[in-house]
PDB file of N, CA and C in Angstrom:
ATOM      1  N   UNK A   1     355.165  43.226 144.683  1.00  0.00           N
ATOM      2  CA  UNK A   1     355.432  42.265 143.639  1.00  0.00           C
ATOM      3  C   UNK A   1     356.308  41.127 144.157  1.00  0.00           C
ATOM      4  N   UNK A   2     357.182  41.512 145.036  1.00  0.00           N
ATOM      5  CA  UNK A   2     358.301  40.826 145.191  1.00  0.00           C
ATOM      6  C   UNK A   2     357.496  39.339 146.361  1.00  0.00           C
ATOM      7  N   UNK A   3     356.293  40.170 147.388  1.00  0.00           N
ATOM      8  CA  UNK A   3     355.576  39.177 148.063  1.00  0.00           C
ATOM      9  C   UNK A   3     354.572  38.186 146.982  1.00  0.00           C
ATOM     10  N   UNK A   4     354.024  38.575 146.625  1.00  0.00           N
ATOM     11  CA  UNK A   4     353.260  37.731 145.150  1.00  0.00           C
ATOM     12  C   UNK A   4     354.153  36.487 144.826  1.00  0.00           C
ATOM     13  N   UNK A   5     355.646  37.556 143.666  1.00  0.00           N
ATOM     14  CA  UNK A   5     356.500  36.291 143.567  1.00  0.00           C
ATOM     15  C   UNK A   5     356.771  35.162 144.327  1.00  0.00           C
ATOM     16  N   UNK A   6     356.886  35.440 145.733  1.00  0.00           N
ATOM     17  CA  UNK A   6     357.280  34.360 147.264  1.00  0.00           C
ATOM     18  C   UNK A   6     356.000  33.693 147.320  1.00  0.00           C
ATOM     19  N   UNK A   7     354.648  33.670 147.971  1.00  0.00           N
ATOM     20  CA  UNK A   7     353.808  33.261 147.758  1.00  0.00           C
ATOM     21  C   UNK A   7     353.316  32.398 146.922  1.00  0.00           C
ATOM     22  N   UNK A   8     353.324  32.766 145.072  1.00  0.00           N
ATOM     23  CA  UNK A   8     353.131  32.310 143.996  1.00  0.00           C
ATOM     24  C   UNK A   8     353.818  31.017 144.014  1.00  0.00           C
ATOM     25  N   UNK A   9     355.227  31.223 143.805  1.00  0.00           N
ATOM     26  CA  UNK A   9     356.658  30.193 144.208  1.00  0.00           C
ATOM     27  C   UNK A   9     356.342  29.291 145.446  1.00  0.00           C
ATOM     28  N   UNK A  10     355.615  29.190 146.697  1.00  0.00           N
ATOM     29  CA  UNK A  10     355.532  28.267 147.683  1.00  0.00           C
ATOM     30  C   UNK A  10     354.675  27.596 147.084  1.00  0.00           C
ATOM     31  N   UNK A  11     353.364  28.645 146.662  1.00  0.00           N
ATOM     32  CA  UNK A  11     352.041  27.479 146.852  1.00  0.00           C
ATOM     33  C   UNK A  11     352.260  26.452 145.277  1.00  0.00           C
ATOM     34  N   UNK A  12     352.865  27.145 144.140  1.00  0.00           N
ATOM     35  CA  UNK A  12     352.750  25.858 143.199  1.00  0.00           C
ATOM     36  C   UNK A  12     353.762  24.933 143.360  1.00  0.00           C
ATOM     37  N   UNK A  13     355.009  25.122 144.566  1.00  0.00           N
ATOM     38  CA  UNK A  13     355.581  23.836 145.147  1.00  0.00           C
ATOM     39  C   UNK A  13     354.691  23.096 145.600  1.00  0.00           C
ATOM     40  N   UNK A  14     354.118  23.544 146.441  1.00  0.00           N
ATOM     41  CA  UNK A  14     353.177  22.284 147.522  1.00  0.00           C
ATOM     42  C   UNK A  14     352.035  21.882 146.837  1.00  0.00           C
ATOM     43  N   UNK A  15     351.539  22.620 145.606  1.00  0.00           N
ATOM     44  CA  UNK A  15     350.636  21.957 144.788  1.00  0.00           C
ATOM     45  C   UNK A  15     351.770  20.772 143.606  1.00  0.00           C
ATOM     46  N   UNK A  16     352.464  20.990 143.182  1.00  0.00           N
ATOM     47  CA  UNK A  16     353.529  19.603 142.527  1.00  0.00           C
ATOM     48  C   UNK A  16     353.451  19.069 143.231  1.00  0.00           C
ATOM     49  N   UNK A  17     354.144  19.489 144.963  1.00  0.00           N
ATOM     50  CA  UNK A  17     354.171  18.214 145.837  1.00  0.00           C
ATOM     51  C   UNK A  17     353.188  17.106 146.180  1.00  0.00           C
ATOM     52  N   UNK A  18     352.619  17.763 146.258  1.00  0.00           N
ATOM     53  CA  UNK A  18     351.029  17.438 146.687  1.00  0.00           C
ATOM     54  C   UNK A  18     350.715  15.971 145.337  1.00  0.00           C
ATOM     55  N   UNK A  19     350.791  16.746 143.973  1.00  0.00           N
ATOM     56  CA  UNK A  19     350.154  16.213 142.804  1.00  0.00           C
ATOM     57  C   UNK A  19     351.254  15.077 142.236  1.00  0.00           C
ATOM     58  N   UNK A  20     352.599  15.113 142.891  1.00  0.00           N
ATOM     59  CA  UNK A  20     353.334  14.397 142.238  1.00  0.00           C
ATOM     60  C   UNK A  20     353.591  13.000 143.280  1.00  0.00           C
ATOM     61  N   UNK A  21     353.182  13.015 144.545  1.00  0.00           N
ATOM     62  CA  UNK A  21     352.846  12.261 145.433  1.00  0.00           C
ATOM     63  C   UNK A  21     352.606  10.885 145.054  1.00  0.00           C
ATOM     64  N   UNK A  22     351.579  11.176 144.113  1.00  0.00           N
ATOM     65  CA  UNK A  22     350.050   9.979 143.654  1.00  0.00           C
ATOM     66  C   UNK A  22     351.373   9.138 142.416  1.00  0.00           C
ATOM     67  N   UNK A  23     352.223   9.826 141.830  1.00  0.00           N
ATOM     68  CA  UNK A  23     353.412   9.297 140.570  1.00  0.00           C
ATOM     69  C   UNK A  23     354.683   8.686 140.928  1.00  0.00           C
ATOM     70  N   UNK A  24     355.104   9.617 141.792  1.00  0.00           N
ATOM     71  CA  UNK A  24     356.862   9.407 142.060  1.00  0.00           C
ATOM     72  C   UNK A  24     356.888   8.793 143.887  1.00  0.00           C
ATOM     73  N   UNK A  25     357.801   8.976 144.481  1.00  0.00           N
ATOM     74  CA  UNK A  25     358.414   8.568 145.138  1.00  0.00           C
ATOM     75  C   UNK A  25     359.256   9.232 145.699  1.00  0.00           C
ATOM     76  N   UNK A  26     358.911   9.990 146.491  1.00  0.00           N
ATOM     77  CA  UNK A  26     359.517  11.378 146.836  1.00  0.00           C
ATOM     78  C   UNK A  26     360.442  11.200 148.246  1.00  0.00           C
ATOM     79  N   UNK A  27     362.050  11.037 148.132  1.00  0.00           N
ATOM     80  CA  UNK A  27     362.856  10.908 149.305  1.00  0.00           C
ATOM     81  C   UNK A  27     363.122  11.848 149.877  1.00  0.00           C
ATOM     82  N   UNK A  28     363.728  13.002 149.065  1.00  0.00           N
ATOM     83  CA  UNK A  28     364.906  13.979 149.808  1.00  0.00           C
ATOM     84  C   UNK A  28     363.915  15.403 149.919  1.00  0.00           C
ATOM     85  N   UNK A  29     362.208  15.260 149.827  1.00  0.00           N
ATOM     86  CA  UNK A  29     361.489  16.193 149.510  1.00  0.00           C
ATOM     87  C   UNK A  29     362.024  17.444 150.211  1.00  0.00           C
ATOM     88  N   UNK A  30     362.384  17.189 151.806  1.00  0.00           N
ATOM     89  CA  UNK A  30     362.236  17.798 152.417  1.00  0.00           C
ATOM     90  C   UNK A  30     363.669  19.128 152.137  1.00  0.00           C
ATOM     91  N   UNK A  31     364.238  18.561 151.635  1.00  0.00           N
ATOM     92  CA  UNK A  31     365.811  19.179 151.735  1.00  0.00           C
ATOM     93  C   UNK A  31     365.508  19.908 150.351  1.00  0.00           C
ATOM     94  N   UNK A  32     364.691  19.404 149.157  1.00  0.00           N
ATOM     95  CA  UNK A  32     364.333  20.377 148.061  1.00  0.00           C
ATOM     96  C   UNK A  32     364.002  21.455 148.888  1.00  0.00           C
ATOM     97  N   UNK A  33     362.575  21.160 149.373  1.00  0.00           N
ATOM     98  CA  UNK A  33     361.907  22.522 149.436  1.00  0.00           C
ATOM     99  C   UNK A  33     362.079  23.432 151.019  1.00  0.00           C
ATOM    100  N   UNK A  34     363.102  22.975 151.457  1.00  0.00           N
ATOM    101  CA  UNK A  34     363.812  24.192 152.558  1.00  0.00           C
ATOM    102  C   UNK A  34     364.964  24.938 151.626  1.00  0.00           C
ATOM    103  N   UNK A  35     365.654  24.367 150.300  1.00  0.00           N
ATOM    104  CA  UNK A  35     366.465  24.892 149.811  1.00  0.00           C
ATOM    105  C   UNK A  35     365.466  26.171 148.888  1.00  0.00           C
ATOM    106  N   UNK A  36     364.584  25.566 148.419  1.00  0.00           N
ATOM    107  CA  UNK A  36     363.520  26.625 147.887  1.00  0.00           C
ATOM    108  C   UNK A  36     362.793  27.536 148.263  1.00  0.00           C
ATOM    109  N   UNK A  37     362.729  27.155 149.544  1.00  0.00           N
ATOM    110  CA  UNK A  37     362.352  28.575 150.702  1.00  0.00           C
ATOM    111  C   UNK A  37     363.644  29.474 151.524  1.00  0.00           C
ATOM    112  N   UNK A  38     364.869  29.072 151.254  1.00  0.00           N
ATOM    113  CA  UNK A  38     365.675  29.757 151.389  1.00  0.00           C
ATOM    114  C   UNK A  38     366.312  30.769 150.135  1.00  0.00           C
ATOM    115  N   UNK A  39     366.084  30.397 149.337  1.00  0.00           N
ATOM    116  CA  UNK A  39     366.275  31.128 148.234  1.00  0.00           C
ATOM    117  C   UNK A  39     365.291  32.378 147.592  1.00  0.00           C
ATOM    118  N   UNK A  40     364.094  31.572 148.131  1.00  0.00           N
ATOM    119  CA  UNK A  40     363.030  32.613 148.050  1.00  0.00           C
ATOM    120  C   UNK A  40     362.673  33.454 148.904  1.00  0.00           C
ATOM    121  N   UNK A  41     363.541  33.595 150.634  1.00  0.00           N
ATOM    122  CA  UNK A  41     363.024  33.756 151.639  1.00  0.00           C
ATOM    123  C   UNK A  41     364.206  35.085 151.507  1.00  0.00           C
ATOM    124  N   UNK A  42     365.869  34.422 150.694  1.00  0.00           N
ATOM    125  CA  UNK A  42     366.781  35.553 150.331  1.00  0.00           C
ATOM    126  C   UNK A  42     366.374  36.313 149.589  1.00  0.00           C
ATOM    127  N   UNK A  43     365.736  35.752 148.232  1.00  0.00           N
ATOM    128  CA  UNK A  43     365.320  37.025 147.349  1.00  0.00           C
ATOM    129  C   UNK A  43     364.069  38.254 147.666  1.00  0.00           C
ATOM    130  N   UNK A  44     363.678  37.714 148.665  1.00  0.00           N
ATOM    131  CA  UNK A  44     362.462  38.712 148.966  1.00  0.00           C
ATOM    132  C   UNK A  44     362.944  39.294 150.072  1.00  0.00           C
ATOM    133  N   UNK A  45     364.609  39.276 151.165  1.00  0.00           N
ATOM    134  CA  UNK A  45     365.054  40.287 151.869  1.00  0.00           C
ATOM    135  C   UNK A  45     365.479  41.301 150.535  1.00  0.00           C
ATOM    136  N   UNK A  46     366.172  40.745 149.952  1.00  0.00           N
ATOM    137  CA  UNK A  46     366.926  41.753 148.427  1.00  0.00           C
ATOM    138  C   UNK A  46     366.013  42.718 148.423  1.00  0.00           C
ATOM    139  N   UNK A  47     364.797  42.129 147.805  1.00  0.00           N
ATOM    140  CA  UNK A  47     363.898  42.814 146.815  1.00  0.00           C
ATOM    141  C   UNK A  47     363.690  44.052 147.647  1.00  0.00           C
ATOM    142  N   UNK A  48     363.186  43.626 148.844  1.00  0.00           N
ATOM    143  CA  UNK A  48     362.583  44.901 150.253  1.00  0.00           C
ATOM    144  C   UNK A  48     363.658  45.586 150.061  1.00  0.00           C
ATOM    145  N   UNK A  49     364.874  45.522 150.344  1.00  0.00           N
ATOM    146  CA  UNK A  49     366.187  46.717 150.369  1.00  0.00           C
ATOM    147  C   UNK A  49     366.126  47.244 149.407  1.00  0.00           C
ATOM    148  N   UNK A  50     366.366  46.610 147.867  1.00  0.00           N
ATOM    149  CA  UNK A  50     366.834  47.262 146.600  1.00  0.00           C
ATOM    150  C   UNK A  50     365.678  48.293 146.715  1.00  0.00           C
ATOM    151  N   UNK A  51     363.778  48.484 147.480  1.00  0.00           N
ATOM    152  CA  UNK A  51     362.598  48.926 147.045  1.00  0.00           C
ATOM    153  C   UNK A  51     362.759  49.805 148.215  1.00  0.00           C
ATOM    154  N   UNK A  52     363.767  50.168 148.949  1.00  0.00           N
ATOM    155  CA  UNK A  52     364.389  51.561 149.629  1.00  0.00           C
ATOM    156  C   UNK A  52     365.197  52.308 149.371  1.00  0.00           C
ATOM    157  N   UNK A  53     365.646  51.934 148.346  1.00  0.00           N
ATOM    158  CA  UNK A  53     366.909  53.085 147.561  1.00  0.00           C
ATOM    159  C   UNK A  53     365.569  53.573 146.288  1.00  0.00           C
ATOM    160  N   UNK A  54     365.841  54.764 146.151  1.00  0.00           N
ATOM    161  CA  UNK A  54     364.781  55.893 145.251  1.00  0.00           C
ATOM    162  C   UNK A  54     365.726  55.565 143.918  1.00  0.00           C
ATOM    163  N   UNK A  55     364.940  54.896 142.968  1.00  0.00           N
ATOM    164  CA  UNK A  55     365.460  54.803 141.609  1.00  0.00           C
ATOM    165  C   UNK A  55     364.243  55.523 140.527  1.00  0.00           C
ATOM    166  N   UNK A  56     364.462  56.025 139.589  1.00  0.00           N
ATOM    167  CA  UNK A  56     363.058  56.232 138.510  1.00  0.00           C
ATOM    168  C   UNK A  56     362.813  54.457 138.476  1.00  0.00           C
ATOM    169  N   UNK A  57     361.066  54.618 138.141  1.00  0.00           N
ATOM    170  CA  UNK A  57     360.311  53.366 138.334  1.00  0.00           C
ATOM    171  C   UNK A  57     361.193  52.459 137.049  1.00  0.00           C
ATOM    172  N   UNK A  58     362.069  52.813 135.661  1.00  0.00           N
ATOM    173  CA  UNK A  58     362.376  51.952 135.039  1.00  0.00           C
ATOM    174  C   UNK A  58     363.417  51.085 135.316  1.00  0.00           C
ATOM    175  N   UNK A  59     364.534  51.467 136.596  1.00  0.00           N
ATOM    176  CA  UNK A  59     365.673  51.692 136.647  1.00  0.00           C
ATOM    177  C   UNK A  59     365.043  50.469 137.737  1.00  0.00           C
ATOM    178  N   UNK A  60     364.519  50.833 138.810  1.00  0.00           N
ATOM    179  CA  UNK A  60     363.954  50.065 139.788  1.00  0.00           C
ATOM    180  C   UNK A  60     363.779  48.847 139.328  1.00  0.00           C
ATOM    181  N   UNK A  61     362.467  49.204 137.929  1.00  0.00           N
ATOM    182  CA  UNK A  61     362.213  47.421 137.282  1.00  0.00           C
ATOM    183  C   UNK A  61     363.526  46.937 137.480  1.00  0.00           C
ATOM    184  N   UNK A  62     364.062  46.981 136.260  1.00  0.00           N
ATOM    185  CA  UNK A  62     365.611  46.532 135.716  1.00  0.00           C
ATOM    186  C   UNK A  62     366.028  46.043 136.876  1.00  0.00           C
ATOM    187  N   UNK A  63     366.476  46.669 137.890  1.00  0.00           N
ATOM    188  CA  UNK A  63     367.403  46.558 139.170  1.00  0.00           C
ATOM    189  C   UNK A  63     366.813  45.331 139.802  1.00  0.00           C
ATOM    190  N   UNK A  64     365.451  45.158 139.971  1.00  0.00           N
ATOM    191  CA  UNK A  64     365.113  44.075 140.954  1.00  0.00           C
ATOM    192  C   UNK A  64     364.588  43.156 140.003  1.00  0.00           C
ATOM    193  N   UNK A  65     364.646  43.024 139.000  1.00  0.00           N
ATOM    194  CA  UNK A  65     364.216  42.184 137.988  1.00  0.00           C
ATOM    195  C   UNK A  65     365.684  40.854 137.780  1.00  0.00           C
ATOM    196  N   UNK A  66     367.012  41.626 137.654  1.00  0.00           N
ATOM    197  CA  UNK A  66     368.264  41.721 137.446  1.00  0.00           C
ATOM    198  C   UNK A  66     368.570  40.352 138.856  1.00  0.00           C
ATOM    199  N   UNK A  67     368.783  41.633 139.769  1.00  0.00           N
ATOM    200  CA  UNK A  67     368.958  40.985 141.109  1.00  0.00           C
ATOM    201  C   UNK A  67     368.073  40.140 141.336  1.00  0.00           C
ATOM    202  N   UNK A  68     366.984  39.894 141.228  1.00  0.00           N
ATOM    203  CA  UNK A  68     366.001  38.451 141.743  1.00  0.00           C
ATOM    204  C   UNK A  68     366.319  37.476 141.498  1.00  0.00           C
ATOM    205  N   UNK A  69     367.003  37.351 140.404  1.00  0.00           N
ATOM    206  CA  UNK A  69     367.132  36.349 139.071  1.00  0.00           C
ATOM    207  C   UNK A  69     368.401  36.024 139.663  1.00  0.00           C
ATOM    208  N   UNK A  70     369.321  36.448 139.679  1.00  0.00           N
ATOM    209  CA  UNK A  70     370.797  36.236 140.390  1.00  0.00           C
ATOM    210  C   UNK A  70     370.948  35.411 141.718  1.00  0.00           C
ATOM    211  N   UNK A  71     369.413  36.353 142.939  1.00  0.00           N
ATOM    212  CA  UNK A  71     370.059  36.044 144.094  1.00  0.00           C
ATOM    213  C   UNK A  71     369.236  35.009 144.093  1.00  0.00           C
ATOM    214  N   UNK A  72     368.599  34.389 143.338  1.00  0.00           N
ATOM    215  CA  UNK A  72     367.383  33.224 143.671  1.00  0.00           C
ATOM    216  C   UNK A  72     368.031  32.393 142.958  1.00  0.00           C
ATOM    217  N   UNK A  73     368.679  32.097 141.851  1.00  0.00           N
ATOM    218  CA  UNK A  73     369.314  31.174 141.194  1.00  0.00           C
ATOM    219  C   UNK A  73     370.844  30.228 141.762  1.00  0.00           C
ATOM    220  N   UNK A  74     370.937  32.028 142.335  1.00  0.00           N
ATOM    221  CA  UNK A  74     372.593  31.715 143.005  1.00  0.00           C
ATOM    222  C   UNK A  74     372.582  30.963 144.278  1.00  0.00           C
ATOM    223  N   UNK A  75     371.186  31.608 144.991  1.00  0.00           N
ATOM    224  CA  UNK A  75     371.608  30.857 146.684  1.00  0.00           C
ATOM    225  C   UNK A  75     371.129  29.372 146.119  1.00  0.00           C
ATOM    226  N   UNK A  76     370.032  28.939 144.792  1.00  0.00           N
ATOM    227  CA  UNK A  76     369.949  27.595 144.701  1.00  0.00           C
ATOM    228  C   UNK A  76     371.558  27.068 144.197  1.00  0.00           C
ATOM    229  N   UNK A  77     372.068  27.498 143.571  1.00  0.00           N
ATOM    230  CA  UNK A  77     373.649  26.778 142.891  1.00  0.00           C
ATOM    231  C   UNK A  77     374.524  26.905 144.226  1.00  0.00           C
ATOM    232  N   UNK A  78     374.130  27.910 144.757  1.00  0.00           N
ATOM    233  CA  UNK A  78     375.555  27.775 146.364  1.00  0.00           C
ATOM    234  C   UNK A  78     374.593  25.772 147.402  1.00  0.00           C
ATOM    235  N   UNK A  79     373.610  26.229 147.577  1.00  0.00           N
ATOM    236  CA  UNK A  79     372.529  24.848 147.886  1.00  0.00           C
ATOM    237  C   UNK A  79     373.257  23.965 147.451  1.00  0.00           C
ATOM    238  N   UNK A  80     373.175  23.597 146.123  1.00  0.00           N
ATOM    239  CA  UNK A  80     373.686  22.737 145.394  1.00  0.00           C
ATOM    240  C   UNK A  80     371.963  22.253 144.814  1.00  0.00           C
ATOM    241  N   UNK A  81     371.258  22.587 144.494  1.00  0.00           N
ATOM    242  CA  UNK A  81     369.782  22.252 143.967  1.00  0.00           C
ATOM    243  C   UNK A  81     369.940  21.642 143.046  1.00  0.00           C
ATOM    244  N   UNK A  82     369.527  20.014 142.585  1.00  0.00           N
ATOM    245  CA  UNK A  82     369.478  19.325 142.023  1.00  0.00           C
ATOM    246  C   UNK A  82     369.451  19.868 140.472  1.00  0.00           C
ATOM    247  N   UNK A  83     368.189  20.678 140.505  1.00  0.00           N
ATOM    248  CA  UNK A  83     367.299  20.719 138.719  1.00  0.00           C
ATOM    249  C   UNK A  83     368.698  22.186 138.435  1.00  0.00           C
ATOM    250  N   UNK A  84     369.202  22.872 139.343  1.00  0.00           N
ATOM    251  CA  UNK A  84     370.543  23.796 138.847  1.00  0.00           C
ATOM    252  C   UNK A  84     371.073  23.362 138.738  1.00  0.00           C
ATOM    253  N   UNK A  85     372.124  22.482 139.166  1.00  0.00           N
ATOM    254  CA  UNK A  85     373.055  21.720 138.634  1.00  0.00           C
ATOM    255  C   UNK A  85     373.340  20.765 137.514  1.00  0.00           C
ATOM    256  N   UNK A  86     372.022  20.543 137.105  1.00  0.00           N
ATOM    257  CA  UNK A  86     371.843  19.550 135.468  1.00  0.00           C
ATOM    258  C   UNK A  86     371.887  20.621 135.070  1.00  0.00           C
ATOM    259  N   UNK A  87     371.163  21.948 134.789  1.00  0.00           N
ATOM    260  CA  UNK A  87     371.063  22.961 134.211  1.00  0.00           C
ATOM    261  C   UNK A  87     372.463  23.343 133.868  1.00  0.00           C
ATOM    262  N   UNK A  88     373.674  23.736 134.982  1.00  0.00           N
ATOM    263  CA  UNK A  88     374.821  24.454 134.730  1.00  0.00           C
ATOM    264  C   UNK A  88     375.260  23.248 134.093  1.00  0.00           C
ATOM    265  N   UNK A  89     374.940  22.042 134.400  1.00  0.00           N
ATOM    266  CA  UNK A  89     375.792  21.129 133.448  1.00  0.00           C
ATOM    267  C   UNK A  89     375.515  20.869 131.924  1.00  0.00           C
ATOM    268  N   UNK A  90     374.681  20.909 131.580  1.00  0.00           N
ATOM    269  CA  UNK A  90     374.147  21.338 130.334  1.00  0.00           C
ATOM    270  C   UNK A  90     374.688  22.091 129.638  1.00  0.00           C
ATOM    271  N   UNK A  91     374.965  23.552 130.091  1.00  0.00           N
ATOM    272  CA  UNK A  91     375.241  24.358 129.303  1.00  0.00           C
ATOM    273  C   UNK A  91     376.887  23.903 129.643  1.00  0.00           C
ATOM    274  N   UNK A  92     377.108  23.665 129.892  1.00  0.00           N
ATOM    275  CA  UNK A  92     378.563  23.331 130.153  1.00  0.00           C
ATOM    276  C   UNK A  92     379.188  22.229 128.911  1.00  0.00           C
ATOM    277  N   UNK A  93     377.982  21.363 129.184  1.00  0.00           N
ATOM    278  CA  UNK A  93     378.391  20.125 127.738  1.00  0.00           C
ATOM    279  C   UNK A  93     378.209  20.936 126.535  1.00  0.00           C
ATOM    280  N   UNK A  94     377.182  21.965 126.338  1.00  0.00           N
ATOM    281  CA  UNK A  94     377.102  22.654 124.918  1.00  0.00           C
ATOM    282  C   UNK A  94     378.500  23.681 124.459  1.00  0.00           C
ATOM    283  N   UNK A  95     378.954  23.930 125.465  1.00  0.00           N
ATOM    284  CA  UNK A  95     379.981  25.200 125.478  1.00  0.00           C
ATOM    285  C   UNK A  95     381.330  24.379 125.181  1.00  0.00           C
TER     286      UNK A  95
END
């Protein structure tokens, strides 16, 4: 699952990239999407480890469901990823 997710996550980057080409004006492309393959490249070491410790299959979901979400969000906010940082700021102006 965790390879799917990685896979899934590259190719509809490079299909936006690709499609948003022909609209925008794309400078810093390159520094997006190495930050997006590092994040995705961390969450899918996670996933492999957390899927060597023996959990019952619900506990497992939960666990790597939990952690994906964390370590893929987080290595983008440690990055500094553009579309996270409006995000944390957002909720920041609502709070």
């Amino acid at each position: 699952a965790a390879v799917a997710s990685v896979a899934s996550e590259i190719t509809m980057m490079v299909i936006y990239i690709l499609q948003s080409r022909e609209y925008f004006k794309l400078v810093n492309i390159k520094e997006e999407v190495a930050k997006i393959l590092a994040a995705s490249f961390s969450m899918s070491v996670l996933l492999a480890f957390i899927n060597l410790i023996e959990f019952d299959l619900q506990s497992k979901i939960l666990v790597c469901v939990a952690s994906a979400i964390v370590c893929y969000f987080g290595v983008l906010a440690v990055l500094k990823e553009t579309i996270v940082t409006l995000i944390v700021n957002k909720i920041r102006e609502r709070g």
